[in-house]
Protein backbone atom coordinates (compact mmCIF):
# COMPACT_ATOMS: atom_id res chain seq x y z
CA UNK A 1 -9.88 -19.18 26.82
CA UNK A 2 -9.11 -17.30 23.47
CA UNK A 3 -6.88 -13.94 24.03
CA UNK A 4 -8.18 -10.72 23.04
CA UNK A 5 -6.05 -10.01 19.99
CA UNK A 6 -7.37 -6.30 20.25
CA UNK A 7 -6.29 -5.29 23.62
CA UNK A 8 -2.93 -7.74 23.23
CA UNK A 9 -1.95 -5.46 20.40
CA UNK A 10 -3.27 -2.16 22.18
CA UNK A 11 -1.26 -2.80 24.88
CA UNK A 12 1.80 -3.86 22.45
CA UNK A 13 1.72 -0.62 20.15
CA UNK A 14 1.44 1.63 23.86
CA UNK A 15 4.59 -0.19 25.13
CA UNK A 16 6.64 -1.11 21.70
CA UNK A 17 5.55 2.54 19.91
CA UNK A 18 5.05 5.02 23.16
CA UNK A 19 6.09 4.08 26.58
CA UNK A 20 8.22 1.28 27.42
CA UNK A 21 9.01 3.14 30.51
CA UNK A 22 5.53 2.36 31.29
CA UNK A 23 6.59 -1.82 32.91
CA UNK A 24 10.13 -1.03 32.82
CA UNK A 25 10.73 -2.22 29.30
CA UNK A 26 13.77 -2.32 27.89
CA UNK A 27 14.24 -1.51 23.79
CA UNK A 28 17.13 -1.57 22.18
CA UNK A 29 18.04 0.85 19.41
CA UNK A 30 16.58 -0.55 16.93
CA UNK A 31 13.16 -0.73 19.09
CA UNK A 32 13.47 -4.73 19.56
CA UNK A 33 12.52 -5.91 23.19
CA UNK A 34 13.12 -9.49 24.63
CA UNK A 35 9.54 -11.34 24.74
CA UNK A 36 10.42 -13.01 27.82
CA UNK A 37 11.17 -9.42 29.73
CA UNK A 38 8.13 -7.90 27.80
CA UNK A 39 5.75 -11.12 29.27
CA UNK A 40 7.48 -10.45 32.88
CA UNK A 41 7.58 -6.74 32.72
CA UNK A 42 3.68 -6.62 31.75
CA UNK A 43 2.34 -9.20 34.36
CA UNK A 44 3.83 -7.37 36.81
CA UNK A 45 2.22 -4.45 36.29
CA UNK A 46 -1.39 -6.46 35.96
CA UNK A 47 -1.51 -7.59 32.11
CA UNK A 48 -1.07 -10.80 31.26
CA UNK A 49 0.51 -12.28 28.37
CA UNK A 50 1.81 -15.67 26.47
CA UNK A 51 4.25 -16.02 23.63
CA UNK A 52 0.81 -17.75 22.05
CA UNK A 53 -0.98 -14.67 22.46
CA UNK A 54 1.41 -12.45 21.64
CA UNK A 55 2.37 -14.28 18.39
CA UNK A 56 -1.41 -14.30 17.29
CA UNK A 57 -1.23 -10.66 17.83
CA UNK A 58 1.66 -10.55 15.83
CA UNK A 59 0.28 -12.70 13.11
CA UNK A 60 -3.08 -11.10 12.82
CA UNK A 61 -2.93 -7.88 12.80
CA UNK A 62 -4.05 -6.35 9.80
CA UNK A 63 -1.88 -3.88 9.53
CA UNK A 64 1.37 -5.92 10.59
CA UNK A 65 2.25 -3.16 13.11
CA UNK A 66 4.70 -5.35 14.89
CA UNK A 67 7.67 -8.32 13.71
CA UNK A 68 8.70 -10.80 15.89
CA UNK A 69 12.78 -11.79 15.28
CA UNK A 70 13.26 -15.32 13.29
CA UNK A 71 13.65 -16.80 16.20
CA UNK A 72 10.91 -15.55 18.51
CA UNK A 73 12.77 -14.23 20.67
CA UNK A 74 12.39 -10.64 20.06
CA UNK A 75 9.68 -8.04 18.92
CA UNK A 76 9.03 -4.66 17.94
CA UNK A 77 6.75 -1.93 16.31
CA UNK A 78 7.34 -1.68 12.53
CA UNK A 79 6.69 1.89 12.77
CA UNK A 80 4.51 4.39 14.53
CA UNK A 81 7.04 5.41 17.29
CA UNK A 82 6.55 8.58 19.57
CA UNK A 83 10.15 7.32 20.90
CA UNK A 84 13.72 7.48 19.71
CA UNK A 85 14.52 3.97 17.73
CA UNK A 86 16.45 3.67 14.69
CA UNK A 87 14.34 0.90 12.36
CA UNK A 88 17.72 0.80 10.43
CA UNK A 89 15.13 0.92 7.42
CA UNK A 90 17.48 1.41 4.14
CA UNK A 91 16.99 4.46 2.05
CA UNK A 92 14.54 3.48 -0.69
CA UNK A 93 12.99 5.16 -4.45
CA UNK A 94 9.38 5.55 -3.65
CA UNK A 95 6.86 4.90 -6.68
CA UNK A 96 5.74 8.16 -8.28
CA UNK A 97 2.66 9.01 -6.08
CA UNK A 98 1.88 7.72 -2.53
CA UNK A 99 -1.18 8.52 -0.15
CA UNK A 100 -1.94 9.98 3.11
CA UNK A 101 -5.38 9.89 4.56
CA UNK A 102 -6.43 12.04 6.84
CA UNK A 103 -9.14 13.77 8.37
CA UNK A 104 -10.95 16.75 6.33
CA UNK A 105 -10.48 19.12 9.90
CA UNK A 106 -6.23 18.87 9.63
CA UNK A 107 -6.54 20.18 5.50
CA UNK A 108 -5.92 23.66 6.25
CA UNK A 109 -3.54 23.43 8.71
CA UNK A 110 -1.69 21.14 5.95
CA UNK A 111 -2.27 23.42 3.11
CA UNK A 112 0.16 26.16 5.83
CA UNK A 113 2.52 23.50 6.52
CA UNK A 114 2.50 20.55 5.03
CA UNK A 115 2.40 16.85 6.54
CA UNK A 116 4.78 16.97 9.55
CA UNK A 117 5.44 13.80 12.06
CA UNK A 118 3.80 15.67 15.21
CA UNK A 119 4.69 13.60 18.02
CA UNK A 120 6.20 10.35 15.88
CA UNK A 121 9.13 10.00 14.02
CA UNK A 122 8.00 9.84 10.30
CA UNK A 123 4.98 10.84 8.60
CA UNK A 124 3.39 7.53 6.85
CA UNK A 125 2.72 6.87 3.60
CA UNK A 126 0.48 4.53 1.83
CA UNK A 127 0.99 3.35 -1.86
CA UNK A 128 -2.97 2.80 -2.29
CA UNK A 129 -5.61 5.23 -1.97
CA UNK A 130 -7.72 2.64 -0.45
CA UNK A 131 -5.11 2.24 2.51
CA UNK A 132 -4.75 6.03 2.77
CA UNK A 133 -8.95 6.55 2.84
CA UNK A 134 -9.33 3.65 5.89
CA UNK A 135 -6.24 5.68 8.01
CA UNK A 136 -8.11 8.83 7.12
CA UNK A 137 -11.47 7.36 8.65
CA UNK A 138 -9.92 6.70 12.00
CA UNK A 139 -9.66 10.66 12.68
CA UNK A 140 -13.10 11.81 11.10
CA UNK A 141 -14.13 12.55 7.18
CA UNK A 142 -11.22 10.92 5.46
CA UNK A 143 -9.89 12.67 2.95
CA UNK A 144 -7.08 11.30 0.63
CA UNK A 145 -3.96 13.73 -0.18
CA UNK A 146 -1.84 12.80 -3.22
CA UNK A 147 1.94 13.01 -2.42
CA UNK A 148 4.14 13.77 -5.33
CA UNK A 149 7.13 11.15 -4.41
CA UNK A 150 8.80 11.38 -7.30
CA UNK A 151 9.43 15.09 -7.17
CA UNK A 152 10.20 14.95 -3.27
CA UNK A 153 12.94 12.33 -4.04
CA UNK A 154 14.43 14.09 -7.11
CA UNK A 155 14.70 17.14 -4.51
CA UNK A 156 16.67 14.75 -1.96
CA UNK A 157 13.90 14.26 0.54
CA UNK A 158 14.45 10.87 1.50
CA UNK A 159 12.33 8.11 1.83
CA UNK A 160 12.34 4.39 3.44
CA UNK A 161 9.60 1.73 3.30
CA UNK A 162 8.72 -0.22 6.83
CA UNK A 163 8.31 -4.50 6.97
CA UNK A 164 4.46 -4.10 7.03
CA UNK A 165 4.81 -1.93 3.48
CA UNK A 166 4.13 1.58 5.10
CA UNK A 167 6.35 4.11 3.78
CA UNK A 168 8.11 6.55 5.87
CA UNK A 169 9.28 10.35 5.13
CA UNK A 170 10.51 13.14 7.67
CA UNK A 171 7.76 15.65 6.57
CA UNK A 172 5.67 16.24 3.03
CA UNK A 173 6.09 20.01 2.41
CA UNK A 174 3.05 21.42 0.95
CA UNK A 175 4.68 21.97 -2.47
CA UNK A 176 4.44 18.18 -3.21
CA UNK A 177 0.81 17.44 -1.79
CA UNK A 178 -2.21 17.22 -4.36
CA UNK A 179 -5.15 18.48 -1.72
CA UNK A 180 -8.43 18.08 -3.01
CA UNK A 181 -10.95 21.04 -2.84
């Protein structure tokens, strides 16, 4: 029987990005989890898995939310996290402009102050409008805000770019967002 890649990587992101706590998962600091525990951990508490499964999840995703170490023996959320983990992501020079996409509902609260992480650890960033508009979807009306990089970075906001390409910043103050009327 073929897994369901959709509620394999449902359950992943709720137990990699949220609460590990939930099966007694243990992450390290860098978010990584042992496979075998995570496959253990999960069917205990009534959801199967198999490293097959799990790596087709991995594989397919479309937004490559998760990395499994070289050897397979590990995993983790690229980003996302409503938990404590250092990604150990290096400190990188964004291009000029990147992209949030968001829901038309959140623009005035933005507008007051600014893109903040809320309950994860970054706010993401997308370096493609197109990206930006399919997040924005997921809440409601999308609408695309334009982030100023550059000027954020010349000011010393920093800036770091997950494996799956998503870039990550504390917060956007509103000074460096582009909000369309």
């Amino acid at each position: 029987m073929k897994p369901d890649l959709v509620k394999i990587s449902k359950f992943l992101s709720y137990v990699l990005r949220h609460e590990p706590d939930a099966i007694g998962l243990d992450l390290d600091a860098q978010g990584w989890a042992s496979v075998d525990e995570l496959i253990a951990k999960a069917a205990a508490k009534g959801t199967p898995l198999d490293r097959d499964g799990i790596a087709a999840a991995v594989a397919t995703n479309d937004k490559q939310r998760f990395a499994l170490s070289p050897d397979g023996a590990r995993i983790r959320a690229n980003q996302g996290h409503s938990i404590a983990v250092d990604l150990a992501l290096a400190p990188q020079t964004p291009p000029d402009v990147l992209y949030h996409g968001t829901a038309t509902r959140f623009v005035d609260s933005i507008r007051r102050q600014g893109l903040v992480a809320g309950e994860r650890q970054h706010v993401h960033l997308s370096a493609d409008r197109a990206t930006a508009t399919n997040v924005g979807a997921r809440h409601g009306v999308p609408i695309v805000l334009v982030v100023d990089a550059r000027a954020m970075h010349g000011a010393g906001l920093a800036f770091a770019r997950s494996d799956n390409g998503v870039w990550l910043t504390g917060a956007v103050p509103a000074q460096y967002l582009d909000i369309p009327a």
